[in-house]
Protein backbone atom coordinates (compact mmCIF):
# COMPACT_ATOMS: atom_id res chain seq x y z
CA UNK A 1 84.97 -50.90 -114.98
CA UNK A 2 87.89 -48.80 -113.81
CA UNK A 3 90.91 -47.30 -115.21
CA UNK A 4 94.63 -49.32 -114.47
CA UNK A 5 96.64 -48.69 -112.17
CA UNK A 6 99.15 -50.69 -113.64
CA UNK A 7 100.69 -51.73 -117.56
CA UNK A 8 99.10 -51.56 -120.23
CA UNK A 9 97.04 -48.57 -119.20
CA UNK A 10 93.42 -48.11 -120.43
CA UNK A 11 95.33 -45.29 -123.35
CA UNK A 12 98.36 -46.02 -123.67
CA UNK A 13 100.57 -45.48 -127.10
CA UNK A 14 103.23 -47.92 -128.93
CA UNK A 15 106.30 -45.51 -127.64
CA UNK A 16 107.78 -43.73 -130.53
CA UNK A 17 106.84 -39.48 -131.38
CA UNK A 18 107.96 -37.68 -134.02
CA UNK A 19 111.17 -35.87 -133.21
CA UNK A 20 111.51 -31.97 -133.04
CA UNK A 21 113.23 -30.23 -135.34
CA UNK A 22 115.95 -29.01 -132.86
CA UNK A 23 117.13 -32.32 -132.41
CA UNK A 24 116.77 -33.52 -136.27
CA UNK A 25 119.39 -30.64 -136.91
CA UNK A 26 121.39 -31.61 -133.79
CA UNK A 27 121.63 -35.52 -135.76
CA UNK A 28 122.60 -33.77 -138.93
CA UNK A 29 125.38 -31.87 -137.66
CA UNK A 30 126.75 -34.44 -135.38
CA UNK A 31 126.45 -36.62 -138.64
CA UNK A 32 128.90 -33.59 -140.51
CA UNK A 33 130.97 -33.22 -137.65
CA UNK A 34 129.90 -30.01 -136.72
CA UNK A 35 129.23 -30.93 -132.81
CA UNK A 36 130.59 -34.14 -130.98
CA UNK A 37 128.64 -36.38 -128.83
CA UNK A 38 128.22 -34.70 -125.52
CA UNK A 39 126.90 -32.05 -127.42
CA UNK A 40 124.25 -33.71 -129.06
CA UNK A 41 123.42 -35.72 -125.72
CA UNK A 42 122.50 -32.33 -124.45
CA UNK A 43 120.26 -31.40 -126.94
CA UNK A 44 118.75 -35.20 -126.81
CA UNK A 45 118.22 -34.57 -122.62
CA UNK A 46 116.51 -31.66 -123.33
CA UNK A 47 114.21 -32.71 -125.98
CA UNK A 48 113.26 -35.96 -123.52
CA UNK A 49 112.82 -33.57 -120.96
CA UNK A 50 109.99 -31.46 -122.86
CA UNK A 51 108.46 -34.71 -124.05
CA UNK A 52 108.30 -36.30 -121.24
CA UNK A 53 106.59 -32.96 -119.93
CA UNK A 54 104.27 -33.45 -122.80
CA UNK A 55 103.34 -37.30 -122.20
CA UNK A 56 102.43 -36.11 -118.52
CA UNK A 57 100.02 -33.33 -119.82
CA UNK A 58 98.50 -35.30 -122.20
CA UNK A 59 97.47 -37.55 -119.67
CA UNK A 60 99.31 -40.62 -120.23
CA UNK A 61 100.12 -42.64 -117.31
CA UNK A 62 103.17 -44.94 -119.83
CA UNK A 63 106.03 -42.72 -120.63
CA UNK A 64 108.88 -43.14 -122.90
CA UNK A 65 111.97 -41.06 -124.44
CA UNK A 66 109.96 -41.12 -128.01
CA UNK A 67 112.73 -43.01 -129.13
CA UNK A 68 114.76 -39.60 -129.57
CA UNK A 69 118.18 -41.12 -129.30
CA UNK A 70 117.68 -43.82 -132.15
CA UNK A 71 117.71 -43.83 -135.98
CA UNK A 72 115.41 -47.17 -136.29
CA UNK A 73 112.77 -48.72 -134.11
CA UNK A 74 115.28 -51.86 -133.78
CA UNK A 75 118.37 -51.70 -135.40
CA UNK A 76 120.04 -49.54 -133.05
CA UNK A 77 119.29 -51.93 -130.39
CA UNK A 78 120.22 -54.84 -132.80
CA UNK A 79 123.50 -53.66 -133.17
CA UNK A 80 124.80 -52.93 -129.32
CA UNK A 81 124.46 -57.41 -128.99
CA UNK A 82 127.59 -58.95 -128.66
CA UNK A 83 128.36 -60.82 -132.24
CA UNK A 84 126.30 -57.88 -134.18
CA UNK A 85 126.70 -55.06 -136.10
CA UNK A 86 125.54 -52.68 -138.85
CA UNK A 87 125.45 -53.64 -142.01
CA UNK A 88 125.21 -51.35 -144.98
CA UNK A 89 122.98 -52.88 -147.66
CA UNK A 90 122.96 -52.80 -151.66
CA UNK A 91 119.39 -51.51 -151.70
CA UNK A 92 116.63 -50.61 -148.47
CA UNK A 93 113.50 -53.09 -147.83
CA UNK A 94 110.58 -52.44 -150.07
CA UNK A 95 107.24 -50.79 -148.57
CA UNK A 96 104.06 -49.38 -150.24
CA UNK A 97 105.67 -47.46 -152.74
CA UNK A 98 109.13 -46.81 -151.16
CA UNK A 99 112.29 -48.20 -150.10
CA UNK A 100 113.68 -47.79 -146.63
CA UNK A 101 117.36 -46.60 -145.71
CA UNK A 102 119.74 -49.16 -147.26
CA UNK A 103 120.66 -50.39 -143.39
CA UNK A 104 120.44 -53.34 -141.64
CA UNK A 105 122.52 -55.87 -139.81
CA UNK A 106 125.05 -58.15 -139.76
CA UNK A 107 125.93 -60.79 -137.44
CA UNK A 108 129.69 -61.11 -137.19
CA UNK A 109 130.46 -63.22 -134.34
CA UNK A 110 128.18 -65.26 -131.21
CA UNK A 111 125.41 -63.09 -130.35
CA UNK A 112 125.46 -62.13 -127.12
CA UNK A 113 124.49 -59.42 -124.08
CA UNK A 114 127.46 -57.78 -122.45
CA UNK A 115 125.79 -54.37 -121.47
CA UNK A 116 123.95 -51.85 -123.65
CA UNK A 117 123.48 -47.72 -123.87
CA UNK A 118 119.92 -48.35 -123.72
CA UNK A 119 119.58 -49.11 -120.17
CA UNK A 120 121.05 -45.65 -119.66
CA UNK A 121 118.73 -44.15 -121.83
CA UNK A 122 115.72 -45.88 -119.95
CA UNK A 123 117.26 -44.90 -116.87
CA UNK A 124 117.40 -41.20 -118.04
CA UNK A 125 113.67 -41.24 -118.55
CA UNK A 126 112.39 -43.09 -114.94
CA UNK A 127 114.43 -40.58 -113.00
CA UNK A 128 112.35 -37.77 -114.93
CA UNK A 129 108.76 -38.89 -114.70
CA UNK A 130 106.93 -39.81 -111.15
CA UNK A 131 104.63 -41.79 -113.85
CA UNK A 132 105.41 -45.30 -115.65
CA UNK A 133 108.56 -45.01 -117.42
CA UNK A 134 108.30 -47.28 -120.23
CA UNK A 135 111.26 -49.08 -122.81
CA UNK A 136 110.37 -50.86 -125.79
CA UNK A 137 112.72 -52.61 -127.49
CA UNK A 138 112.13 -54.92 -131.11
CA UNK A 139 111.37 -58.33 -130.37
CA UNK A 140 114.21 -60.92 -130.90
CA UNK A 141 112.51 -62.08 -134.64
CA UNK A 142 113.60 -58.40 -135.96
CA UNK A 143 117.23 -59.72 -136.62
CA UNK A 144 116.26 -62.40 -138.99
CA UNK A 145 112.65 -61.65 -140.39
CA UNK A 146 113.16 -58.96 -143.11
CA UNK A 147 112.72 -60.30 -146.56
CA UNK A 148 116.42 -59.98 -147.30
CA UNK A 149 118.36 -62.60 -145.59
CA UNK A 150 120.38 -60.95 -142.47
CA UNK A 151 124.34 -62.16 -143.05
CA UNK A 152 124.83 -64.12 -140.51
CA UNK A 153 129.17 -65.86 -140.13
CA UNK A 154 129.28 -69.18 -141.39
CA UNK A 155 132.34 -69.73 -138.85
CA UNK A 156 130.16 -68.57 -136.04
CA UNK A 157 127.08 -70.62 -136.63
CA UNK A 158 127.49 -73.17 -138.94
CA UNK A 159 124.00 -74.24 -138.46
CA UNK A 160 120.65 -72.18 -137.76
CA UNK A 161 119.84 -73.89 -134.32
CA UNK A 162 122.48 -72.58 -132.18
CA UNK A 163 122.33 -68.79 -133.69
CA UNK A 164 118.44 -69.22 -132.55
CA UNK A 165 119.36 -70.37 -128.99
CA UNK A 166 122.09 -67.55 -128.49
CA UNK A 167 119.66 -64.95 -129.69
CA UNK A 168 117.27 -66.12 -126.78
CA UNK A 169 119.42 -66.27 -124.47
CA UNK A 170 121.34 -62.75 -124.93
CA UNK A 171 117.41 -61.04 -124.79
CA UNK A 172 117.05 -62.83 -121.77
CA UNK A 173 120.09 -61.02 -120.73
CA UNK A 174 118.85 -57.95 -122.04
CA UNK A 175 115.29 -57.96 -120.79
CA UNK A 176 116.95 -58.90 -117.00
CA UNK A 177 119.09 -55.94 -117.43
CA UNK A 178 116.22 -53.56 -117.83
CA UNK A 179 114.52 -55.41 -115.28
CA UNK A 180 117.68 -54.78 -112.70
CA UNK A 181 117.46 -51.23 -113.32
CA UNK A 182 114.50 -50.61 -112.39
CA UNK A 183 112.27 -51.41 -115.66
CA UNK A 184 108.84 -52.99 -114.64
CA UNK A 185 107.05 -52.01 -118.37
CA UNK A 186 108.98 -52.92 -121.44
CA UNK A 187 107.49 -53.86 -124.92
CA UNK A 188 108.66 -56.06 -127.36
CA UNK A 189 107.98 -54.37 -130.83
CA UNK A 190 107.23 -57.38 -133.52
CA UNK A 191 106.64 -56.87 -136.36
CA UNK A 192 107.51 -60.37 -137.98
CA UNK A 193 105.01 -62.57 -136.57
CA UNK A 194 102.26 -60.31 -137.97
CA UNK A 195 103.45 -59.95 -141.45
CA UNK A 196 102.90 -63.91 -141.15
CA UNK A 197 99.35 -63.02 -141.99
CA UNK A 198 100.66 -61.72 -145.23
CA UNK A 199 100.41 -64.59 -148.09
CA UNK A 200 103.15 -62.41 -150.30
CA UNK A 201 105.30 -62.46 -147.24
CA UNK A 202 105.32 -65.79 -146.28
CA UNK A 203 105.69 -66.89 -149.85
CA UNK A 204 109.19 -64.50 -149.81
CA UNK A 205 109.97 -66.42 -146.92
CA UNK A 206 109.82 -69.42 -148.47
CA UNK A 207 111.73 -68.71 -151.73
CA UNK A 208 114.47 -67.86 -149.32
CA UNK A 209 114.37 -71.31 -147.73
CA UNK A 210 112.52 -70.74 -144.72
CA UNK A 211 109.43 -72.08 -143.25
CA UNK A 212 106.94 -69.88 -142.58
CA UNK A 213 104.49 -72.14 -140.38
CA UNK A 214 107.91 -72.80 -138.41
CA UNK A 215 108.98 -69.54 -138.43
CA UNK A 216 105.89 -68.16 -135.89
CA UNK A 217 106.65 -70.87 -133.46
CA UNK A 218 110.39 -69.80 -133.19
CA UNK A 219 109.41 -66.44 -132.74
CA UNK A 220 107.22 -67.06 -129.58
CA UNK A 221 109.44 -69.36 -128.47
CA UNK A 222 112.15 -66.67 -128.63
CA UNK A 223 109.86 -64.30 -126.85
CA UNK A 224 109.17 -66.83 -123.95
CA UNK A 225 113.06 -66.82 -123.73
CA UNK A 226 113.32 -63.42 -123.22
CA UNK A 227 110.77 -62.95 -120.79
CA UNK A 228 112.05 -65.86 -118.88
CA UNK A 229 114.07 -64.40 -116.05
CA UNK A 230 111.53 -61.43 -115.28
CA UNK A 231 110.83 -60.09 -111.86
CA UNK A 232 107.45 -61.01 -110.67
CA UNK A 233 105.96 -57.30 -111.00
CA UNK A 234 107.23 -56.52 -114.13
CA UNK A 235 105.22 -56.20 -117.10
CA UNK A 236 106.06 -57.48 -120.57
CA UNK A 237 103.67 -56.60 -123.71
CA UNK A 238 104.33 -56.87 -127.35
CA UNK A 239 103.37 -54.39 -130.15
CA UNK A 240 102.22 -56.41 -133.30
CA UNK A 241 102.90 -54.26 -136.38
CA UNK A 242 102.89 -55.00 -140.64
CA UNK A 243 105.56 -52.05 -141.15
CA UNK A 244 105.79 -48.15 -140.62
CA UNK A 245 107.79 -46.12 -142.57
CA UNK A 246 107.34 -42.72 -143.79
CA UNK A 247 103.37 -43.69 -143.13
CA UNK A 248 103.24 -46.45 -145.40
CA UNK A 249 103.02 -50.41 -144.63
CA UNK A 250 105.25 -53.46 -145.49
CA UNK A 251 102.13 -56.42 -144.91
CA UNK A 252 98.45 -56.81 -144.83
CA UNK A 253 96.22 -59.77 -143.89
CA UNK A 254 94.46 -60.40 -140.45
CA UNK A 255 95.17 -62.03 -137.47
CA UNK A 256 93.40 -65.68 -137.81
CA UNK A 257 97.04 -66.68 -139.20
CA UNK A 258 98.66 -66.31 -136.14
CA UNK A 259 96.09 -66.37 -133.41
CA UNK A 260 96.74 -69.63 -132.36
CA UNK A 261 100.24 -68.89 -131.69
CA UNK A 262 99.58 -65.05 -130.14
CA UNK A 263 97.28 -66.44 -127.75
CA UNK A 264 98.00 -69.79 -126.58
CA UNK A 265 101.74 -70.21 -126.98
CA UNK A 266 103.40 -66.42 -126.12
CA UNK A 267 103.81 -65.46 -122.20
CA UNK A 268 103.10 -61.55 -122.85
CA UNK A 269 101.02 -60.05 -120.92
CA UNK A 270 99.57 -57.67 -123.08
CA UNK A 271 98.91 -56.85 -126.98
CA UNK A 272 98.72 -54.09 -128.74
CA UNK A 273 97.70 -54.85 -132.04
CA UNK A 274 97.66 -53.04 -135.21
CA UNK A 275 93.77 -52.01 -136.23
CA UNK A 276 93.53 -48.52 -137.77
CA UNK A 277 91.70 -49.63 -140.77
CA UNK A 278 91.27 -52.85 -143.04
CA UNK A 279 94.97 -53.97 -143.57
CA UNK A 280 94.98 -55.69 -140.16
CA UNK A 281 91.44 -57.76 -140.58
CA UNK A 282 88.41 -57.84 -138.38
CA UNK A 283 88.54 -58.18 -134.27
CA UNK A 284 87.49 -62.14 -134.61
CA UNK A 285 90.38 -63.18 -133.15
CA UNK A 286 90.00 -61.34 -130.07
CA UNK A 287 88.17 -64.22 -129.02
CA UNK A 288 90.74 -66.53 -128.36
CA UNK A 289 92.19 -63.82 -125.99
CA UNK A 290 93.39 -65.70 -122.55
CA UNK A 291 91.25 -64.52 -119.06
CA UNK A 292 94.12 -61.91 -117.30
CA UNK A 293 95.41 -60.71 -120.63
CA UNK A 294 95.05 -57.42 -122.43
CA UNK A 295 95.08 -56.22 -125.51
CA UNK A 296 95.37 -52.57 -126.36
CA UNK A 297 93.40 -51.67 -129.54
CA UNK A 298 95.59 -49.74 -131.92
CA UNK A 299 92.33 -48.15 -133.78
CA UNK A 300 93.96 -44.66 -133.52
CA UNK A 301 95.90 -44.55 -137.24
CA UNK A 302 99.44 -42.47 -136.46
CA UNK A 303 100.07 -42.89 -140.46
CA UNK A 304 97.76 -39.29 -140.91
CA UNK A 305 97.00 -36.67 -139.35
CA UNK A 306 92.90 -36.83 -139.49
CA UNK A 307 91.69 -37.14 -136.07
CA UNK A 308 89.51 -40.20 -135.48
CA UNK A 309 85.83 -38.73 -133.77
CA UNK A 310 85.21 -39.83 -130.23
CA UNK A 311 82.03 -41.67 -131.78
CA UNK A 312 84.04 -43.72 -134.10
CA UNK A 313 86.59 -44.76 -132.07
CA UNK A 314 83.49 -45.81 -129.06
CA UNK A 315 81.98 -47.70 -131.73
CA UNK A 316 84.71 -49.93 -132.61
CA UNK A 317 85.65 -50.55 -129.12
CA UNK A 318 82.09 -51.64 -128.93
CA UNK A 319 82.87 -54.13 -131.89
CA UNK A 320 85.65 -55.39 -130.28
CA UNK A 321 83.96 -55.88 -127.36
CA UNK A 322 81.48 -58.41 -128.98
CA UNK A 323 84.94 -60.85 -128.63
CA UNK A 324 86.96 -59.83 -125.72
CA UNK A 325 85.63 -58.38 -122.45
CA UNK A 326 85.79 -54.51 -122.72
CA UNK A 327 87.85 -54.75 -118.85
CA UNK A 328 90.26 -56.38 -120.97
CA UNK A 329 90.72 -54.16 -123.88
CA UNK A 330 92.59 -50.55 -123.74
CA UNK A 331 93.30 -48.24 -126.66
CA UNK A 332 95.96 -46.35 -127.86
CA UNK A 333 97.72 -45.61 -131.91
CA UNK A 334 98.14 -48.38 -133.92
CA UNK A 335 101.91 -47.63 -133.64
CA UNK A 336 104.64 -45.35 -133.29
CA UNK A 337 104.35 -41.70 -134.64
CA UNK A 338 108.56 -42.19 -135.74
CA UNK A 339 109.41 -46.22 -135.90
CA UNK A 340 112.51 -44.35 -137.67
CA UNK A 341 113.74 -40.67 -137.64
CA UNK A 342 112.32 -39.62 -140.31
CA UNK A 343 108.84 -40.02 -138.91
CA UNK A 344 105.62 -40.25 -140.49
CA UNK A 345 103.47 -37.70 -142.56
CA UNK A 346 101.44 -35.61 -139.85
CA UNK A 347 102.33 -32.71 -137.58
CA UNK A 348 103.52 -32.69 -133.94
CA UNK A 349 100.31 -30.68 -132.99
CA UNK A 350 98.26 -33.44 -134.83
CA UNK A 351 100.00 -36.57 -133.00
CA UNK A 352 99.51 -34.61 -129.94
CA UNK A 353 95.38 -34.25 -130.86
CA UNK A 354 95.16 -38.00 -131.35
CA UNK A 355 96.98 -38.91 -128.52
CA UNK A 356 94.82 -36.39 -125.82
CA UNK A 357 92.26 -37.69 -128.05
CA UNK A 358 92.95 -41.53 -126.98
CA UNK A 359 92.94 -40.04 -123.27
CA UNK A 360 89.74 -38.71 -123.94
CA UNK A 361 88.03 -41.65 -124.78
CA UNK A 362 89.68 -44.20 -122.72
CA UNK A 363 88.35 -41.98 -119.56
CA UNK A 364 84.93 -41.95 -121.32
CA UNK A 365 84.56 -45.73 -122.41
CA UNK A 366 86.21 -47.06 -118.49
CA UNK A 367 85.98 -44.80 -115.97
């Protein structure tokens, strides 16, 4: 057993830290008009710079920006397609006892990939680490899988089909373009395929017209499409997730739901999957895991700040182990410390103890 030397790494984490309080103030007076843009794109470099710095230290070999420049986990990306755009709604989605931001988006026009800011910010961060520099982006199900329907012209799809195919095909754009400039370790962030597991989210789909049995297929299907054009030494991995915002959840229910379609019908070649306590089910499913693919064990919770013991986290490892090879498994948070700006309920010093922490143990368990 050895540590990687390539994506995903034995600890590795979802890609999103909570964001300094220099550069919270530097969004809220850019937001008031207080500073323009190149101003606040200084302050952004600098706070990158310093995280990056502290990714390194920590001992992570996978390094991102933390998400600094973004608002949401995936709208931001959502709205620089071709065809899309934000969309301000009447009231926010609904999580465990609170509402999100009243955002979302709207698609206005044939989705498309003509260029994006992101492959400047991902380009920022490879030519300031020597390590892995690492871009995640939300999987192509995050523009149509909230509960409320995503507006989507009439005039410019008519019918369902052809919005689905265009979607595919402008990730597969997107996922080239990240590729072409130099990206070799990019994760899909879905979220939509796990809250299948959820019976009160599949029976919202539903009441809206959709089908949720259906609706899983599409979304691996749409994956495949955007992986489809990939360099040969480029790594693709998606981050399965039931909601985080402001540390609480949007689903529950575990994996059997959609294990069939994870394991046997999506290209990825890695997992990380959502397991910090009993919302996301027991590590049964693990068995269906395909030889040469990894999963990376989110049993570090980023929703608190209590640090998970070296003992606990070694014993479910060992658990999961009963159903996967350990040389396939890895470990890292469940998810993001800051899927959105606001970021969830612990301290910076804390998310930095659990992530040195999933260093710790990864060097411990492999080597």
């Amino acid at each position: 057993m050895s540590m990687r030397t390539k994506p995903p790494f034995r600890a590795d984490h979802v890609g999103s830290l909570l964001r300094p309080a220099a550069l919270k103030q530097a969004r809220e007076r850019r937001a008031k008009g207080e500073i323009d843009a190149s101003a606040l794109k200084a302050i952004e470099d600098r706070e990158i710079e310093r995280v990056i710095e502290k990714q390194e230290e920590a001992g992570l070999h996978a390094v991102t920006d933390g998400e600094f420049r973004r608002s949401w986990w995936h709208l931001d990306f959502l709205w620089g397609l071709d065809g899309a755009e934000r969309n301000v709604m009447d009231t926010g989605i609904a999580f465990a006892g609170v509402q999100t931001r009243a955002e979302g988006v709207r698609v206005t026009g044939k989705l498309g990939f003509s260029g994006h800011p992101m492959i400047e910010h991902f380009k920022f961060v490879k030519a300031h680490t020597k390590r892995t520099a690492k871009i995640t982006i939300p999987a192509p199900s995050a523009i149509y899988g909230r509960p409320v329907m995503t507006p989507i012209d009439k005039a410019a799809y008519p019918e369902l089909d052809q919005f689905f195919d265009d979607l595919g095909l402008a990730y597969r754009k997107a996922v080239r373009a990240f590729a072409d400039a130099g990206c070799r370790y990019l994760q899909l962030d879905e979220v939509f395929i796990a809250m299948l597991c959820d019976p009160k989210y599949r029976q919202q789909m539903t009441d809206r017209g959709d089908n949720p049995e259906k609706l899983g297929v599409l979304y691996g299907e749409l994956i495949n499409t955007a992986m489809s054009d990939i360099p040969s030494d480029m790594t693709i991995t998606m981050h399965l997730c039931r909601g985080n915002y402001k540390s609480t959840f949007m689903g529950a229910g575990g994996y059997e739901a959609v294990q069939e379609i994870l394991f046997n019908n999506i290209h990825v070649h890695g997992y990380f999957m959502e397991y910090d306590d009993q919302r996301s089910g027991g590590f049964e499913p693990l068995r269906m895991l395909p030889k040469g693919k990894l999963v990376v064990l989110g049993i570090v919770t980023t929703k608190s700040g209590k640090l998970e013991s070296k003992d606990e986290l070694k014993r479910r490892i060992d658990q999961a182990a009963k159903y996967a090879p350990l040389d396939q498994l890895c470990i890292s948070g469940q998810c993001g410390f800051a899927s959105t700006e606001e970021g969830n309920t612990l301290t910076e010093d804390e998310q930095w103890a659990k992530i040195r922490r999933i260093v710790e143990v990864a060097d411990e368990v492999w080597g």
